[in-house]
C-alpha atoms as a PDB file:
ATOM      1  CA  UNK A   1      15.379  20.197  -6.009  1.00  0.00           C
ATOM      2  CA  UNK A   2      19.105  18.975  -6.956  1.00  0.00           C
ATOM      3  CA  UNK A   3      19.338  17.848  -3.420  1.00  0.00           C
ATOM      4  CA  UNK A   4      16.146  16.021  -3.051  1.00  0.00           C
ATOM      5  CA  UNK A   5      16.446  14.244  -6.524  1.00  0.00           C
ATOM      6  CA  UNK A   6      19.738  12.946  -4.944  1.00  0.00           C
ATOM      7  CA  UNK A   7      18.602  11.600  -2.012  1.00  0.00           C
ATOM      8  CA  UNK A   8      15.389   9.770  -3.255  1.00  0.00           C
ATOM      9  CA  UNK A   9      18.107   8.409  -6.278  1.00  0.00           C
ATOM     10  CA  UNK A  10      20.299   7.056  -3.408  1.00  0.00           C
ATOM     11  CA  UNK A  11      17.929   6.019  -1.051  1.00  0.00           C
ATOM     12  CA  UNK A  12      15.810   3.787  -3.988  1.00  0.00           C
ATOM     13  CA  UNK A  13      19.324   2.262  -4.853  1.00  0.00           C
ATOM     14  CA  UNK A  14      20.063   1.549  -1.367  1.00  0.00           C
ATOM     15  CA  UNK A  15      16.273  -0.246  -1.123  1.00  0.00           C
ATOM     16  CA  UNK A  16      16.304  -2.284  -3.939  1.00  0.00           C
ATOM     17  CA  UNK A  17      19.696  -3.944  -2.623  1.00  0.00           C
ATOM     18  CA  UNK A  18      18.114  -4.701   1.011  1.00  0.00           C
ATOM     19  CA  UNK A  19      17.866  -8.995   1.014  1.00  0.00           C
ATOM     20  CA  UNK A  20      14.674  -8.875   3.012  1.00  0.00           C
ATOM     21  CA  UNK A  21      12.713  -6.607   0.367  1.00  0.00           C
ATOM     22  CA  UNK A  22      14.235  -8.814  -2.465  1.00  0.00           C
ATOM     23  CA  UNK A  23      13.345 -11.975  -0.822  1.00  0.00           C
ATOM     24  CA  UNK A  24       9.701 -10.427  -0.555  1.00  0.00           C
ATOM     25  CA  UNK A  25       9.396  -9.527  -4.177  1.00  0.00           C
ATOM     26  CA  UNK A  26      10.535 -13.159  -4.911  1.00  0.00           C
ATOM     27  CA  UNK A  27       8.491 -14.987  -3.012  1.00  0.00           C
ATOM     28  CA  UNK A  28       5.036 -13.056  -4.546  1.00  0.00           C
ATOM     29  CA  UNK A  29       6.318 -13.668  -8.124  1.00  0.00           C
ATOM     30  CA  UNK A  30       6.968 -17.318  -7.570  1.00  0.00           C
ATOM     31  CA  UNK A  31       3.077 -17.441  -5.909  1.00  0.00           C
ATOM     32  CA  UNK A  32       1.785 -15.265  -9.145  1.00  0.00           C
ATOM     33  CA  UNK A  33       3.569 -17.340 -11.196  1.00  0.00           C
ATOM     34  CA  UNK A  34       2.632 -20.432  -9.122  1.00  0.00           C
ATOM     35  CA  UNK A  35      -0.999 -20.116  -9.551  1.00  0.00           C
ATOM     36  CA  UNK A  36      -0.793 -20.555 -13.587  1.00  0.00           C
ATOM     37  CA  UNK A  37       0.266 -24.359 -12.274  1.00  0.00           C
ATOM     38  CA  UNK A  38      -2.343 -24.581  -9.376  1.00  0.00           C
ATOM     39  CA  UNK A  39      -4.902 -24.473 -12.157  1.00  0.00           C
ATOM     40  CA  UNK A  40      -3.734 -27.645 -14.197  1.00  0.00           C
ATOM     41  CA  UNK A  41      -5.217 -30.011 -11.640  1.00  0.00           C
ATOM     42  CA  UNK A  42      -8.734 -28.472 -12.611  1.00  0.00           C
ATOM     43  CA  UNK A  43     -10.824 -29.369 -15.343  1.00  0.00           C
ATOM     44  CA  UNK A  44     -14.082 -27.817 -15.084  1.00  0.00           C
ATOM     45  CA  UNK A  45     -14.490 -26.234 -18.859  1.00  0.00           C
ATOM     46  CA  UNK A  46     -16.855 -23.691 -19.833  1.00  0.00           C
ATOM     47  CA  UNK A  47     -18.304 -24.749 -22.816  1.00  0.00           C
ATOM     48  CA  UNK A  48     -18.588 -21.621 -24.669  1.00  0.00           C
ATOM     49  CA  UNK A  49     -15.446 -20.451 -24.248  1.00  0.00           C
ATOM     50  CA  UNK A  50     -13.152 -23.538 -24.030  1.00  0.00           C
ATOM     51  CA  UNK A  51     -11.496 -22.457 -20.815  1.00  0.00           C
ATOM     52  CA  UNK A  52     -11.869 -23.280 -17.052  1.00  0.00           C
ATOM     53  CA  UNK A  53     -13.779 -20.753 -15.602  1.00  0.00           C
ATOM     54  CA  UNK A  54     -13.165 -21.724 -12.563  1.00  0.00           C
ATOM     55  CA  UNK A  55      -9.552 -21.940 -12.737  1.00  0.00           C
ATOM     56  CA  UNK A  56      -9.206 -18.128 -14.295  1.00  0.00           C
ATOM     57  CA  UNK A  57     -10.945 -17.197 -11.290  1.00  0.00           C
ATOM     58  CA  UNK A  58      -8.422 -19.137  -8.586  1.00  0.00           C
ATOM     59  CA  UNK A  59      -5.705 -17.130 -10.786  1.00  0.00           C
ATOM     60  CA  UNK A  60      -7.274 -13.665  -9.801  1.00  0.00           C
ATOM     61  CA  UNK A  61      -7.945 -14.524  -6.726  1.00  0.00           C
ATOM     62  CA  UNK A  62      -4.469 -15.521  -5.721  1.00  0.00           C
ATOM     63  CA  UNK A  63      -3.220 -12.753  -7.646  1.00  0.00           C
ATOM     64  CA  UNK A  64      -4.849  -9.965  -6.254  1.00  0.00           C
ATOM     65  CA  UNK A  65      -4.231 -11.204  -2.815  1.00  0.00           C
ATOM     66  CA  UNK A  66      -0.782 -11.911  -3.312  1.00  0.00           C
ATOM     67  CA  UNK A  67      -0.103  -8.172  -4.460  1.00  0.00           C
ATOM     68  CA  UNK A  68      -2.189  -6.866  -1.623  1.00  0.00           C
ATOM     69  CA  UNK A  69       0.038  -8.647   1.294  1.00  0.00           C
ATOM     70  CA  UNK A  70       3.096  -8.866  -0.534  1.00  0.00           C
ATOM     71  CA  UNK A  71       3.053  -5.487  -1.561  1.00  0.00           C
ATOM     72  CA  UNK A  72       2.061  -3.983   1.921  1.00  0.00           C
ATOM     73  CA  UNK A  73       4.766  -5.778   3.537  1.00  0.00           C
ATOM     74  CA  UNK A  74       7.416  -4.492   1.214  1.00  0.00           C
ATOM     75  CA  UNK A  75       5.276  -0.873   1.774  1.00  0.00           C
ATOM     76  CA  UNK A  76       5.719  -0.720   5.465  1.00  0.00           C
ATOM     77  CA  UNK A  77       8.856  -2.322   5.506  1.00  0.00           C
ATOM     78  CA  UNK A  78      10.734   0.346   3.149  1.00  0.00           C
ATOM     79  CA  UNK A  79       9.364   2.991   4.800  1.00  0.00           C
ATOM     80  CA  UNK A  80       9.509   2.353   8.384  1.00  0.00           C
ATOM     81  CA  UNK A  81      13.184   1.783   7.607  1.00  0.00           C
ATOM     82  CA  UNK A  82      14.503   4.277   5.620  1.00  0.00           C
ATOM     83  CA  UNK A  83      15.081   6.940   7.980  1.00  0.00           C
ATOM     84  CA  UNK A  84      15.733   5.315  11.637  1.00  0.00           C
ATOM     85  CA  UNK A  85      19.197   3.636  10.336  1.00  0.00           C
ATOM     86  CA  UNK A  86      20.703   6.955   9.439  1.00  0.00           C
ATOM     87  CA  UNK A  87      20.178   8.568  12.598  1.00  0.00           C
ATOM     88  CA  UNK A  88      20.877   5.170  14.668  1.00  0.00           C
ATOM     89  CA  UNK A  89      24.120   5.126  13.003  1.00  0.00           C
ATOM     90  CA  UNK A  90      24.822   9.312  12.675  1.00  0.00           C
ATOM     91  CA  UNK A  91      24.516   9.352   8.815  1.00  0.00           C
ATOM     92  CA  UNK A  92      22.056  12.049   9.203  1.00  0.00           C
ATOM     93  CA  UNK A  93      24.422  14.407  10.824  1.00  0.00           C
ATOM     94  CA  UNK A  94      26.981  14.473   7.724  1.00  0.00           C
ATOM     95  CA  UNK A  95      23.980  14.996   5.448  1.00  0.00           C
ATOM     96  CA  UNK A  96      22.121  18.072   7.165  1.00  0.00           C
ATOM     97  CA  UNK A  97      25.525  19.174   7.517  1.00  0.00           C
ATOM     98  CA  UNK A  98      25.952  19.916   4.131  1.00  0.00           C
ATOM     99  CA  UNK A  99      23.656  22.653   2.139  1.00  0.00           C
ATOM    100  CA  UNK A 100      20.602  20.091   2.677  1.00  0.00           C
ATOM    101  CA  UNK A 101      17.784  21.726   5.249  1.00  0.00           C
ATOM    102  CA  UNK A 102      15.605  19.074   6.789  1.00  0.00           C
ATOM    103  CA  UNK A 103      12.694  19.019   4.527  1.00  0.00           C
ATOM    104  CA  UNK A 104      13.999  18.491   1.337  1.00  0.00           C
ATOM    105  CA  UNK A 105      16.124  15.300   3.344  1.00  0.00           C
ATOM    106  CA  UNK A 106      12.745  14.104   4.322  1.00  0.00           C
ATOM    107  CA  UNK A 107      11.212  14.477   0.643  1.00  0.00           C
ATOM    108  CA  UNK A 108      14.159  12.887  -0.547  1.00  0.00           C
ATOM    109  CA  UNK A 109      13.625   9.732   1.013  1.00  0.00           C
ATOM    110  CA  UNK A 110       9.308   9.642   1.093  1.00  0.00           C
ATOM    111  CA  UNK A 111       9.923   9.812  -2.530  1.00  0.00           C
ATOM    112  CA  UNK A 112      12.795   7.363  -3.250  1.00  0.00           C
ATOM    113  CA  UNK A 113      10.532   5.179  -0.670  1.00  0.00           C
ATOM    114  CA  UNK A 114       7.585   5.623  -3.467  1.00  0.00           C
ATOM    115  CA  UNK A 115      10.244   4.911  -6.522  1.00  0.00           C
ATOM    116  CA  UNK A 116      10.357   1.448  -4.596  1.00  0.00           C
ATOM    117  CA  UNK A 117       7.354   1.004  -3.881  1.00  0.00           C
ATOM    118  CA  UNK A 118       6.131   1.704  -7.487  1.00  0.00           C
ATOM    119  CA  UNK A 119       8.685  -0.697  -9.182  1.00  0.00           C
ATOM    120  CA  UNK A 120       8.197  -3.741  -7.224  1.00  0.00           C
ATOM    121  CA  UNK A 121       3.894  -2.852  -7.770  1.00  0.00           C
ATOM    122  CA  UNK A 122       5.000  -2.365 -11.102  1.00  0.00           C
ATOM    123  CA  UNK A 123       6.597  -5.831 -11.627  1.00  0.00           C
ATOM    124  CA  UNK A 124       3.947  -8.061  -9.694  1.00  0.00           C
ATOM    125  CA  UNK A 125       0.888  -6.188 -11.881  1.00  0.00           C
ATOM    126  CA  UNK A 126       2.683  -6.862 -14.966  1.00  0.00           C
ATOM    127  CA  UNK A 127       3.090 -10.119 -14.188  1.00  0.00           C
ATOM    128  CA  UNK A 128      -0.176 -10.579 -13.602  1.00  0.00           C
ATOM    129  CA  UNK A 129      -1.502  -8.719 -16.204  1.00  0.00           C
ATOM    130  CA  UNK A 130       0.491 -11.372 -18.524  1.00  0.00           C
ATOM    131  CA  UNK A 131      -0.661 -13.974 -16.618  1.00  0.00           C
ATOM    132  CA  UNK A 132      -4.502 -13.077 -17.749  1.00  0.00           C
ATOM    133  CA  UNK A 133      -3.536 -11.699 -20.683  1.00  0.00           C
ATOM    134  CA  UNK A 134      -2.157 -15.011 -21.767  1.00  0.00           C
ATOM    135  CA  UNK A 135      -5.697 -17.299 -20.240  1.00  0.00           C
ATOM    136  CA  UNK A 136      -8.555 -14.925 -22.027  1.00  0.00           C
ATOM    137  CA  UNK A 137      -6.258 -13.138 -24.871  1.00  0.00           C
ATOM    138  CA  UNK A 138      -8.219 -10.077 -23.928  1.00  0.00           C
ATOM    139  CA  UNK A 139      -6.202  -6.844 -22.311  1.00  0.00           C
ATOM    140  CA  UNK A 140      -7.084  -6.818 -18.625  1.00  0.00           C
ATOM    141  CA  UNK A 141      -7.852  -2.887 -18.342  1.00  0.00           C
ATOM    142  CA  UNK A 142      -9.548  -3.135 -15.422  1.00  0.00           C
ATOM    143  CA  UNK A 143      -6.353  -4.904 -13.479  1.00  0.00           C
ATOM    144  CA  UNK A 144      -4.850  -1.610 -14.681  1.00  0.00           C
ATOM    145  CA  UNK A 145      -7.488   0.347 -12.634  1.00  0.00           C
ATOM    146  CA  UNK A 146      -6.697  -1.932  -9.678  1.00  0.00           C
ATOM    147  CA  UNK A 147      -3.170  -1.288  -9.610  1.00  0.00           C
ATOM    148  CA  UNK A 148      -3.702   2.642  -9.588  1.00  0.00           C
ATOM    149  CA  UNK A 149      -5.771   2.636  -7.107  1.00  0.00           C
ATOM    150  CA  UNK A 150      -3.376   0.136  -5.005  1.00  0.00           C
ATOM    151  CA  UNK A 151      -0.560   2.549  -5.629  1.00  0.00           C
ATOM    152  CA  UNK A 152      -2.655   5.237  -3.881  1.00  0.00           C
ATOM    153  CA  UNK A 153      -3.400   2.897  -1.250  1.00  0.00           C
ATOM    154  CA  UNK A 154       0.231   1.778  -0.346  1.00  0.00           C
ATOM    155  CA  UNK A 155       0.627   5.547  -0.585  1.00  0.00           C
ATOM    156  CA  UNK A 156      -1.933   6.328   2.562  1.00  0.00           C
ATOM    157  CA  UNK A 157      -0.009   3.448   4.620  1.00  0.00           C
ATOM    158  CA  UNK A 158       3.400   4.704   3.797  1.00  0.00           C
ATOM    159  CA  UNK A 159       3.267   8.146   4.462  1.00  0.00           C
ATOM    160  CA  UNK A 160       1.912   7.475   8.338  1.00  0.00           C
ATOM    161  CA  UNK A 161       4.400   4.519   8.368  1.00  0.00           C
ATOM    162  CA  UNK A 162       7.086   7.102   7.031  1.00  0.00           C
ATOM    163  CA  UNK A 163       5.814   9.822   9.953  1.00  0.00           C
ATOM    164  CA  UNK A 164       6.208   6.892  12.952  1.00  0.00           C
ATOM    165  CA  UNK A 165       9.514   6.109  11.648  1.00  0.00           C
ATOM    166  CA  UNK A 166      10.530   9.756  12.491  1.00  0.00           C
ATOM    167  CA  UNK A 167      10.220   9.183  16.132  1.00  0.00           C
ATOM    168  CA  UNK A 168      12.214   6.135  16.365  1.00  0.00           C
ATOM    169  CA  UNK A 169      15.610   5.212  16.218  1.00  0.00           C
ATOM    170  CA  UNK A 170      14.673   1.443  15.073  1.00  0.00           C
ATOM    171  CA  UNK A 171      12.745   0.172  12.459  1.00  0.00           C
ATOM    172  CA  UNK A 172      10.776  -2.613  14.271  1.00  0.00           C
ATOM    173  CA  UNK A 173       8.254   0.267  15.748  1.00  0.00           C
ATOM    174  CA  UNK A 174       7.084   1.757  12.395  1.00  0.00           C
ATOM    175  CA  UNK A 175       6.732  -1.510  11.076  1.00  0.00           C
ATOM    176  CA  UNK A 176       4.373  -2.464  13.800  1.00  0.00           C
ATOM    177  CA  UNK A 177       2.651   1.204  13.645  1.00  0.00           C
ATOM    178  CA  UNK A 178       2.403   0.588   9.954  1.00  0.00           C
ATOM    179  CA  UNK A 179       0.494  -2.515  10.126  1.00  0.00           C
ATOM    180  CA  UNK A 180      -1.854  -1.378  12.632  1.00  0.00           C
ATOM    181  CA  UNK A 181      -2.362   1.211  10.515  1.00  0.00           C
ATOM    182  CA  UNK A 182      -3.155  -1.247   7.342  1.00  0.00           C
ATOM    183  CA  UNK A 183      -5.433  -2.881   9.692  1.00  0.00           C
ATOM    184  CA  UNK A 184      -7.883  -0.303  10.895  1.00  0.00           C
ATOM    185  CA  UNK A 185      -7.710   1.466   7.107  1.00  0.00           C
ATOM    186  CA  UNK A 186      -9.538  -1.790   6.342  1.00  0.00           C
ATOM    187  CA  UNK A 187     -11.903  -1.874   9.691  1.00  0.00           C
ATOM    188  CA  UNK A 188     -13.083   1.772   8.988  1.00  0.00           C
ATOM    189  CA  UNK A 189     -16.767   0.825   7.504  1.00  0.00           C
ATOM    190  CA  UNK A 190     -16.611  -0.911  11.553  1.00  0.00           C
ATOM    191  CA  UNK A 191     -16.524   1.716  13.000  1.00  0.00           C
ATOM    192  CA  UNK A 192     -19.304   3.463  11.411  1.00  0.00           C
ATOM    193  CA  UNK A 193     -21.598   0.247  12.302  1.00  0.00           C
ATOM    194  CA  UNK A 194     -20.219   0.882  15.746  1.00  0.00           C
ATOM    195  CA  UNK A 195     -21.171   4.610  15.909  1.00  0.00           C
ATOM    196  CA  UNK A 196     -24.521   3.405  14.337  1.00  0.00           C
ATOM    197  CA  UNK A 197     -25.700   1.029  16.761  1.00  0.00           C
ATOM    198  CA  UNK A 198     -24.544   2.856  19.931  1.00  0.00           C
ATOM    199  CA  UNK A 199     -26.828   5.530  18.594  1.00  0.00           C
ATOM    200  CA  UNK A 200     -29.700   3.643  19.232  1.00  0.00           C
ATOM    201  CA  UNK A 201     -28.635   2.557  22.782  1.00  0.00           C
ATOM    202  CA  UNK A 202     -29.659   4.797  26.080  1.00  0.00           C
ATOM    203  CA  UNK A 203     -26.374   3.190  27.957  1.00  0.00           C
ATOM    204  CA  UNK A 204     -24.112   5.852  28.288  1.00  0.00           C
ATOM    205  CA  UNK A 205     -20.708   3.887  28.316  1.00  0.00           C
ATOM    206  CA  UNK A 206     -22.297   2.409  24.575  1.00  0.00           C
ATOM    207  CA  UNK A 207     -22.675   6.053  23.691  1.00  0.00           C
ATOM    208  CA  UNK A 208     -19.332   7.407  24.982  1.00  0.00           C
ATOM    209  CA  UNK A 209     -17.598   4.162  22.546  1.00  0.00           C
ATOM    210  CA  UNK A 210     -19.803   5.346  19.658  1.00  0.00           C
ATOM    211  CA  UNK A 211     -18.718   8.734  19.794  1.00  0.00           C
ATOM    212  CA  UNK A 212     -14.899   7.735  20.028  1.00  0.00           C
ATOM    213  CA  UNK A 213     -15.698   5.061  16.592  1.00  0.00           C
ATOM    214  CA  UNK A 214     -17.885   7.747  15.019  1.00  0.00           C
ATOM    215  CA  UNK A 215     -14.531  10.418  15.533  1.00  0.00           C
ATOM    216  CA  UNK A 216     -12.174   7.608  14.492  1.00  0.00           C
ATOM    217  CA  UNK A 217     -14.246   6.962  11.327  1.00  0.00           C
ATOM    218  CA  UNK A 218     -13.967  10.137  10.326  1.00  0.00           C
ATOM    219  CA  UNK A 219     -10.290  11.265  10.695  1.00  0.00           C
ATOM    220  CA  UNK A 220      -8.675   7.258   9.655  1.00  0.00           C
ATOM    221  CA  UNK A 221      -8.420   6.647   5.866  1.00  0.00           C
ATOM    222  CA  UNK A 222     -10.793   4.067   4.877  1.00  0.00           C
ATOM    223  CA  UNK A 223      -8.647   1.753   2.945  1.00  0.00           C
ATOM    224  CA  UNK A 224     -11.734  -0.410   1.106  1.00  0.00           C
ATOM    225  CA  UNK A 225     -12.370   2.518  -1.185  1.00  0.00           C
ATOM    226  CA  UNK A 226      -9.679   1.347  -2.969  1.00  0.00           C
ATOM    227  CA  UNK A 227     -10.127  -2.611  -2.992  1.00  0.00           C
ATOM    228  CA  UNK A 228     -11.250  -3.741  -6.792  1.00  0.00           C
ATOM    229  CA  UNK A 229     -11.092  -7.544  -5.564  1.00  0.00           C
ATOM    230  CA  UNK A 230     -14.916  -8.194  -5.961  1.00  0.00           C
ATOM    231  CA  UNK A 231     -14.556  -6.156  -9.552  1.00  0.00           C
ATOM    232  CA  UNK A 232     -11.620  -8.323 -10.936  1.00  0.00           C
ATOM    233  CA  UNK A 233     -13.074 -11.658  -9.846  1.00  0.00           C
ATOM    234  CA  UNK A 234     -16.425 -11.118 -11.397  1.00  0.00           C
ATOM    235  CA  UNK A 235     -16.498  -8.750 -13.967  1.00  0.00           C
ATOM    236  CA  UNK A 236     -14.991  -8.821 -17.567  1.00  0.00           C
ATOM    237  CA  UNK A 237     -11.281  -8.155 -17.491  1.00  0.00           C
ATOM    238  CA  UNK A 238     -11.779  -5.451 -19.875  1.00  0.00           C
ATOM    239  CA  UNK A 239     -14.799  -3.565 -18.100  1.00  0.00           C
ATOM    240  CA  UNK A 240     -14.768  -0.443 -16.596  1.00  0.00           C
ATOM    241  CA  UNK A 241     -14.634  -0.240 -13.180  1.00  0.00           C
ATOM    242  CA  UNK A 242     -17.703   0.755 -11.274  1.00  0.00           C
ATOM    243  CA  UNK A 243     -18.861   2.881  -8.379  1.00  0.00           C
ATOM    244  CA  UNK A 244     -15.010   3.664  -8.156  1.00  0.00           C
ATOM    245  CA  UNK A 245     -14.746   7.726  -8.696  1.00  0.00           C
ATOM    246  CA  UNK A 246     -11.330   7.321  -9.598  1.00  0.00           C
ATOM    247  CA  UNK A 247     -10.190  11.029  -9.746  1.00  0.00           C
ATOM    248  CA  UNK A 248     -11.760  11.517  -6.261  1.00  0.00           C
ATOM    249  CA  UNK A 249     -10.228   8.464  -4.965  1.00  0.00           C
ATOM    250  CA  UNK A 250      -6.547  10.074  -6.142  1.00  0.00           C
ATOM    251  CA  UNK A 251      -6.890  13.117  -4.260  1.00  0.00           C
ATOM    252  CA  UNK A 252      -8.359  11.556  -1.188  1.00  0.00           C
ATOM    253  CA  UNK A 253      -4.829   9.412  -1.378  1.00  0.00           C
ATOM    254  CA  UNK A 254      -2.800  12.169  -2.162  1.00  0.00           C
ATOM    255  CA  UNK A 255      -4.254  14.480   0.996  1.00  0.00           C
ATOM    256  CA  UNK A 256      -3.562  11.809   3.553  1.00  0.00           C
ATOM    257  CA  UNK A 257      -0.404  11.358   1.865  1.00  0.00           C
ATOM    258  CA  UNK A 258       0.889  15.030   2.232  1.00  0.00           C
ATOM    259  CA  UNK A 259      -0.695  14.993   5.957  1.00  0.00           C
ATOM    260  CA  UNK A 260       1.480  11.850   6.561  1.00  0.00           C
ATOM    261  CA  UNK A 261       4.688  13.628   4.816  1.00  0.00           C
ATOM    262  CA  UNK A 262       3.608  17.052   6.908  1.00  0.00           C
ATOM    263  CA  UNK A 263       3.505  15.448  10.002  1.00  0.00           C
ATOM    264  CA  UNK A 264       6.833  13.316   9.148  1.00  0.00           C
ATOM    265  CA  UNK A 265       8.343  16.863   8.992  1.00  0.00           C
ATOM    266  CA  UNK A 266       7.358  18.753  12.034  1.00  0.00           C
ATOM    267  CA  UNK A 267       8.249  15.528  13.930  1.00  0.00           C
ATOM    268  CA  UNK A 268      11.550  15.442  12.546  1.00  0.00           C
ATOM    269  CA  UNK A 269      11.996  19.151  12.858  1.00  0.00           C
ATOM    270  CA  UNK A 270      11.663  19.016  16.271  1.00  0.00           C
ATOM    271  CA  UNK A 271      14.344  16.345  16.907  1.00  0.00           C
ATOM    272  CA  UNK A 272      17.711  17.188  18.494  1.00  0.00           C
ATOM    273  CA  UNK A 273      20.027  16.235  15.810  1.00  0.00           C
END
């Protein structure tokens, strides 16, 4: 594992120095950070508590929703561009070339792609874990929650993003693969509805579309499993959160993610290089 340990190292310190990925993780802390002054301007109190209700609520809300786009874009971004530089530009060939076989390069980089992907998480949660933490003075466990269970989700999305990036020789491809891929992991609960209501239809086209959605909904991760928006905006910052089996939830993540890594491999083992 000497050899994978030494790639993920050098392809996590070769992330972190990309512009684009910095200028990402900048812009979300300055609109985390941003939203402690967008609530200034309000001034509806709650009277038991001496604080805007309202304006702790704008705070999660742009919070959240600043981790979930920020952090997707730096999720697809890493990973659909890890890989396609080094064989564009024949790095690949001197490192195969040396006592390195093919998986433990492409384990190498999935996890120095998840090193990146956990740090910048890391610093937007925290930030906003400090920026509730300093409105209600009360540990926000339940943002903790959240952030697992986004982890898992930018996990999902990277390892497919991760196995398109394989095929390709440029980064713009996985990128696009990787957001379509975001997309329908959050249109899943669609296609069920879809499959539903052609069941109850005698047109056979209808049927023929509900069996395709009905097949789709059950091999595509379903992304909303993991979504704790609705939880952090109305619950208690400290609560527990609910109808979330969390344990379940992490090996759900972890199978697509070892599916994605699997079929990353016997892509890239098949690849004249």
């Amino acid at each position: 594992m000497g050899g994978v340990w030494s790639i993920a190292v050098y392809t996590f310190r070769e992330g972190i120095r990309k512009k684009i990925l910095i200028g990402i993780l900048i812009l979300s802390i300055m609109v985390i950070f941003g939203s402690q002054f967008m609530t200034a301007f309000l001034t509806t109190t709650s009277e038991t508590t001496g604080q805007s209700e309202l304006d702790i609520k704008l705070i999660k809300d742009i919070c959240v929703t600043a981790i979930a786009i920020f952090g997707m874009l730096i999720t697809i971004f890493v990973s659909a561009s890890v890989v396609p530089p080094e064989v564009e530009n024949k790095v690949v060939y001197t490192v195969l070339s040396k006592p390195v076989r093919r998986y433990q390069y492409l384990l190498g980089k999935f996890l120095g792609v998840q090193f990146i992907i956990i740090i910048n998480l890391a610093l937007m949660g925290g930030l906003f874990f400090f920026a509730l933490y300093l409105k209600e003075r009360v540990m926000p466990t339940l943002l903790l929650w959240s952030i697992l269970l986004t982890y898992f989700q930018f996990l999902i999305v990277s390892a497919f993003t991760f196995a398109i990036s394989c095929t390709s020789t440029s980064s713009i491809l996985p990128a696009i693969g990787g957001l379509f891929i975001y997309v329908l992991g959050n249109l899943t609960e669609y296609l069920k509805d879809v499959s539903d209501r052609a069941g109850q239809t005698e047109n056979t086209l209808d049927w023929l579309i509900g069996r395709a959605a009905y097949g789709l909904w059950q091999v595509l991760p379903n992304l909303q499993y993991f979504n704790l928006k609705d939880q952090i905006l109305y619950l208690q910052v400290n609560d527990a959160p609910r109808d979330a089996m969390i344990p379940e939830l992490v090996i759900y993540a972890l199978t697509y993610g070892i599916a994605g890594y699997l079929m990353s491999y016997w892509i890239f083992r098949r690849k004249e290089l």
